[in-house]
C-alpha atoms as a PDB file:
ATOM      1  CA  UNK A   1     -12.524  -2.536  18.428  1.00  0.00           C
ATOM      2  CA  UNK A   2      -9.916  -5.164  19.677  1.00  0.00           C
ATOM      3  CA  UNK A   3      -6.708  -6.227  18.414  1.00  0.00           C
ATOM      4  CA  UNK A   4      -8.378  -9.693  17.541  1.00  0.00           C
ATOM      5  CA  UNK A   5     -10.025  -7.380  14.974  1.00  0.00           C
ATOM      6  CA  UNK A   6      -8.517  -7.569  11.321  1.00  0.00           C
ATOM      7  CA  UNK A   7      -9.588  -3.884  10.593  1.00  0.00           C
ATOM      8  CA  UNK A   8      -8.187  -2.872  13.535  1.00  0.00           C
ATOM      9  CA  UNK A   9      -5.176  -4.262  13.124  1.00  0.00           C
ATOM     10  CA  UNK A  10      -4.667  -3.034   9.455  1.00  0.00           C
ATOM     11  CA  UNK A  11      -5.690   0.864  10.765  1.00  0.00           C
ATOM     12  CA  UNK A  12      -2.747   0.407  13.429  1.00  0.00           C
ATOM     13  CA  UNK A  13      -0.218  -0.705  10.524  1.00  0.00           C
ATOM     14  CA  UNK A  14      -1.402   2.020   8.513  1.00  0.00           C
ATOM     15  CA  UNK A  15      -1.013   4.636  10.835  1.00  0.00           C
ATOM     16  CA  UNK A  16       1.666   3.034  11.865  1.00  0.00           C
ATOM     17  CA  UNK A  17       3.494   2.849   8.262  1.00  0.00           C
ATOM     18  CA  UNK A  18       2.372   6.984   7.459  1.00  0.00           C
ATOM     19  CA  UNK A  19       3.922   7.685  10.809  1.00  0.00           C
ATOM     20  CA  UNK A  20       7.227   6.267   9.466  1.00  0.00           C
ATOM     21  CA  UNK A  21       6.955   8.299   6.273  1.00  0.00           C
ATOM     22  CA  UNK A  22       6.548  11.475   8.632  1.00  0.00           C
ATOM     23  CA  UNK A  23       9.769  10.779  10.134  1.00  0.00           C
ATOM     24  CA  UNK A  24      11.198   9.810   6.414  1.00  0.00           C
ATOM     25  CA  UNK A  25      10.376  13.130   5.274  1.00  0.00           C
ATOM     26  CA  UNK A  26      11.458  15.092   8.329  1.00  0.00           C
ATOM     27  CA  UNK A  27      14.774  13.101   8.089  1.00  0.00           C
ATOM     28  CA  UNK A  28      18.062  14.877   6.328  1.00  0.00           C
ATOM     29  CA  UNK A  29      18.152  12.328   3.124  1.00  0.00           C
ATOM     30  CA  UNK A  30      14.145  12.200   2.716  1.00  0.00           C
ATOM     31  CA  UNK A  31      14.826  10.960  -1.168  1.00  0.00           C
ATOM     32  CA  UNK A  32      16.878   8.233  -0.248  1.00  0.00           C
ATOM     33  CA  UNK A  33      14.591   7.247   2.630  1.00  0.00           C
ATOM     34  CA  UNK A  34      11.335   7.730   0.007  1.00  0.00           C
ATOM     35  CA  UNK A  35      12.608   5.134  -2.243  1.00  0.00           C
ATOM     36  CA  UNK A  36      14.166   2.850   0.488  1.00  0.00           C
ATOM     37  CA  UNK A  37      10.918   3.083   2.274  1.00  0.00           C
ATOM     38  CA  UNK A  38       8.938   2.080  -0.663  1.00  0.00           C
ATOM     39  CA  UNK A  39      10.624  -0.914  -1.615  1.00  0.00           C
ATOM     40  CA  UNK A  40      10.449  -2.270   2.148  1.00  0.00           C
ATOM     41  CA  UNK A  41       6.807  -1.601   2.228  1.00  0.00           C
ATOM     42  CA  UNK A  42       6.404  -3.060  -1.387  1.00  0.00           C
ATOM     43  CA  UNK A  43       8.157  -6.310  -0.448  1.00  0.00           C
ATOM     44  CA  UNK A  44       6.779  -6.413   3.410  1.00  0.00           C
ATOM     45  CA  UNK A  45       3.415  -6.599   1.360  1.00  0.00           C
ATOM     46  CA  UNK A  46       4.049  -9.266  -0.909  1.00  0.00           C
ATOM     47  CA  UNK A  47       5.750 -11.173   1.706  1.00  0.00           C
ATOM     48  CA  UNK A  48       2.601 -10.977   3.778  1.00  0.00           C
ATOM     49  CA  UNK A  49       0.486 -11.338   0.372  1.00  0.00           C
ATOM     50  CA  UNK A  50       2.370 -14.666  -0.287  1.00  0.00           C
ATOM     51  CA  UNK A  51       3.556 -13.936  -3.823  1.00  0.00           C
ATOM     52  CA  UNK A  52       5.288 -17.158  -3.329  1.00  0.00           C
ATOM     53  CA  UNK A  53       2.101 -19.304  -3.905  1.00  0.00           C
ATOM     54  CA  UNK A  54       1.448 -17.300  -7.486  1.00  0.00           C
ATOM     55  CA  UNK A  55       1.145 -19.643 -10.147  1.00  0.00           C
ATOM     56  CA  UNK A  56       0.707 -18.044 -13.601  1.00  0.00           C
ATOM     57  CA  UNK A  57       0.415 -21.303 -15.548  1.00  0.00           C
ATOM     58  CA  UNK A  58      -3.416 -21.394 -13.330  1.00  0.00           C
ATOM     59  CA  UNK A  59      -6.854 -20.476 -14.397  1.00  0.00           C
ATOM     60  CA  UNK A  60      -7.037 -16.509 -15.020  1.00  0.00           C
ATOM     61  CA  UNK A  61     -10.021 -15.995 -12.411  1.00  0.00           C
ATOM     62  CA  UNK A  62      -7.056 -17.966  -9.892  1.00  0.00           C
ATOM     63  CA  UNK A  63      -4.301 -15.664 -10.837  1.00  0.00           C
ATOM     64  CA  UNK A  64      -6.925 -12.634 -10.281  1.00  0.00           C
ATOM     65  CA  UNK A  65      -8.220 -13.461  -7.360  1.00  0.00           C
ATOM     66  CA  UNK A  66      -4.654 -14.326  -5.886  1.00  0.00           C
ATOM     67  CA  UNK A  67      -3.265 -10.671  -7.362  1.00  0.00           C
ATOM     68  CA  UNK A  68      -6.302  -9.086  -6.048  1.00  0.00           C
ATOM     69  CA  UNK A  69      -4.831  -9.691  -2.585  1.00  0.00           C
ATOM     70  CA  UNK A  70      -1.304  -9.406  -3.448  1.00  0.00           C
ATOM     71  CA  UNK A  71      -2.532  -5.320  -4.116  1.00  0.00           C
ATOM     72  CA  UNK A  72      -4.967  -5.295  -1.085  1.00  0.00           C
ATOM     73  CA  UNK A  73      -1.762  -5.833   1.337  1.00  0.00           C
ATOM     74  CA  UNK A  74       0.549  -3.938  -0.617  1.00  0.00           C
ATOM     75  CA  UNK A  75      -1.123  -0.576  -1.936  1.00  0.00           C
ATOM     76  CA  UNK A  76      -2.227   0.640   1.291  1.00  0.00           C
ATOM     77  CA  UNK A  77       0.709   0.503   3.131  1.00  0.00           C
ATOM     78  CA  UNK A  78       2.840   2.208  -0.245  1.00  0.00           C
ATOM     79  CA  UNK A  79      -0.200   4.757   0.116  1.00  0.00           C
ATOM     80  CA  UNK A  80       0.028   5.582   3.436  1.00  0.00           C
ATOM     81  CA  UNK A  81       4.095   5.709   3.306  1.00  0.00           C
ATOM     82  CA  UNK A  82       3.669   8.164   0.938  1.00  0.00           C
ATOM     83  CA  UNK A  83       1.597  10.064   1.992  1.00  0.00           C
ATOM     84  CA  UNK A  84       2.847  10.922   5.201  1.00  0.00           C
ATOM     85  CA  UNK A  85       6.132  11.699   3.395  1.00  0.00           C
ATOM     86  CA  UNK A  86       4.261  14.077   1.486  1.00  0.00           C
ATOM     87  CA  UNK A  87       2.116  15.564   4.445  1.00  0.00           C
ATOM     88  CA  UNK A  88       5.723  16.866   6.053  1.00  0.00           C
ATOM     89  CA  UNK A  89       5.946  19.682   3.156  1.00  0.00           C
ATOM     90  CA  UNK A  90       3.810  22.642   2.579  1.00  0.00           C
ATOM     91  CA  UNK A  91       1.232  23.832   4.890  1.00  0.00           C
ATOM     92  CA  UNK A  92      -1.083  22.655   7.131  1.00  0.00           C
ATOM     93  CA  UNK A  93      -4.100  22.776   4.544  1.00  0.00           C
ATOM     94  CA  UNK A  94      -1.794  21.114   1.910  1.00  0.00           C
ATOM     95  CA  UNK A  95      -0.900  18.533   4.068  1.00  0.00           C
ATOM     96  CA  UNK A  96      -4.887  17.872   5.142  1.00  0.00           C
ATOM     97  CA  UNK A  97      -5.636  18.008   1.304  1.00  0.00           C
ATOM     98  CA  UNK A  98      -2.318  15.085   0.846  1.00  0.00           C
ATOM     99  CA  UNK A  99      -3.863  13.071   3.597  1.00  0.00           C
ATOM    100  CA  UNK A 100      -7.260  13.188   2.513  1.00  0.00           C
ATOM    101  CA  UNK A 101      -6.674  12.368  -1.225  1.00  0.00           C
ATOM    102  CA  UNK A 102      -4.685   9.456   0.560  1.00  0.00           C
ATOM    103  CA  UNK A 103      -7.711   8.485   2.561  1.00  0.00           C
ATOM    104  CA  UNK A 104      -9.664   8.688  -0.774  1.00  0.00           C
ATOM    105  CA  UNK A 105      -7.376   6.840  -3.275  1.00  0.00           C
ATOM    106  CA  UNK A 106      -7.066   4.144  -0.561  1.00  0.00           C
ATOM    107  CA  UNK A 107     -10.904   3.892  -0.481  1.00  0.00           C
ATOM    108  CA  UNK A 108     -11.492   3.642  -3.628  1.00  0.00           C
ATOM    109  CA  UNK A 109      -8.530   1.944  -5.329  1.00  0.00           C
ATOM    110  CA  UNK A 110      -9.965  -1.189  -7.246  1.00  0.00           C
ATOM    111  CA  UNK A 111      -8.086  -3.775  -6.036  1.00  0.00           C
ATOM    112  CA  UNK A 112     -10.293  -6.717  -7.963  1.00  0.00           C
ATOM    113  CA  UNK A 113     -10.272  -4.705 -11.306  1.00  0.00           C
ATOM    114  CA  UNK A 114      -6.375  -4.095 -10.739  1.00  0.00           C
ATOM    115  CA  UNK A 115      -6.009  -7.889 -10.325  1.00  0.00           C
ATOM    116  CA  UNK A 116      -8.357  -8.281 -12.944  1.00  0.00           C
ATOM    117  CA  UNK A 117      -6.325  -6.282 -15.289  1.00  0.00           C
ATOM    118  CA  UNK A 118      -2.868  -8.176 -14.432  1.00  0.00           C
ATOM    119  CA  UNK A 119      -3.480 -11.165 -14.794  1.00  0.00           C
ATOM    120  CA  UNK A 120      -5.686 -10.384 -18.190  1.00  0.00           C
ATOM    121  CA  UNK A 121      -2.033  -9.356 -19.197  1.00  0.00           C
ATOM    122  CA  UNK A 122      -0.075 -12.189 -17.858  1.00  0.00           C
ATOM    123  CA  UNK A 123      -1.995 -14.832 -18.311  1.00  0.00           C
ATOM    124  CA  UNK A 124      -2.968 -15.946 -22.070  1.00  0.00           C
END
């Protein structure tokens, strides 16, 4: 595993990222910091998704594709963010259960069927 890797540079952001939600959840205005937290990680992922490059007016296999990976870098992070705000409540098997089901949703979240989906909707 080296840092040229792109897996293991995505496992570093999201440990990275659920790290921050610890310290989000630990912190005295956790709700504030939830939805503040959220939104950063939403945009930081379309920023590094390139929403900017969308064109809905395209093919709907194009806009699928393209929202495909606008999902794949921003649901994990949002995931992971949440998850370790989550994992600071409760106790120690509730927060194993939170970051498990976090493990598993991130695993199996469909990000072509999601894309799919979207642009089926926005694109007639």
């Amino acid at each position: 595993m080296t840092l040229g890797d792109p897996n293991a540079v995505g496992a570093v952001v999201l440990v990275a990222v659920f790290v921050v939600g610890v310290l989000a959840g630990l912190a005295k205005q956790r709700l504030g910091l939830l939805l503040v937290g959220l939104v950063a990680v939403v945009v930081l992922g379309l920023v590094v998704a390139g929403i900017t490059g969308l064109d809905l007016a395209g093919p709907r296999d194009a806009v699928a594709v393209r929202l495909s990976g606008v999902y794949a870098a921003a649901v994990p992070p949002a995931i992971a963010f949440v998850a370790g705000w989550l994992a600071t409540r409760g106790t120690w098997f509730r927060r194993a259960l939170t970051v498990g089901v976090a493990v598993l949703v991130l695993a199996a979240f469909p990000y072509a069927a999601a894309g799919a989906a979207t642009a089926g909707a926005l694109v007639p």
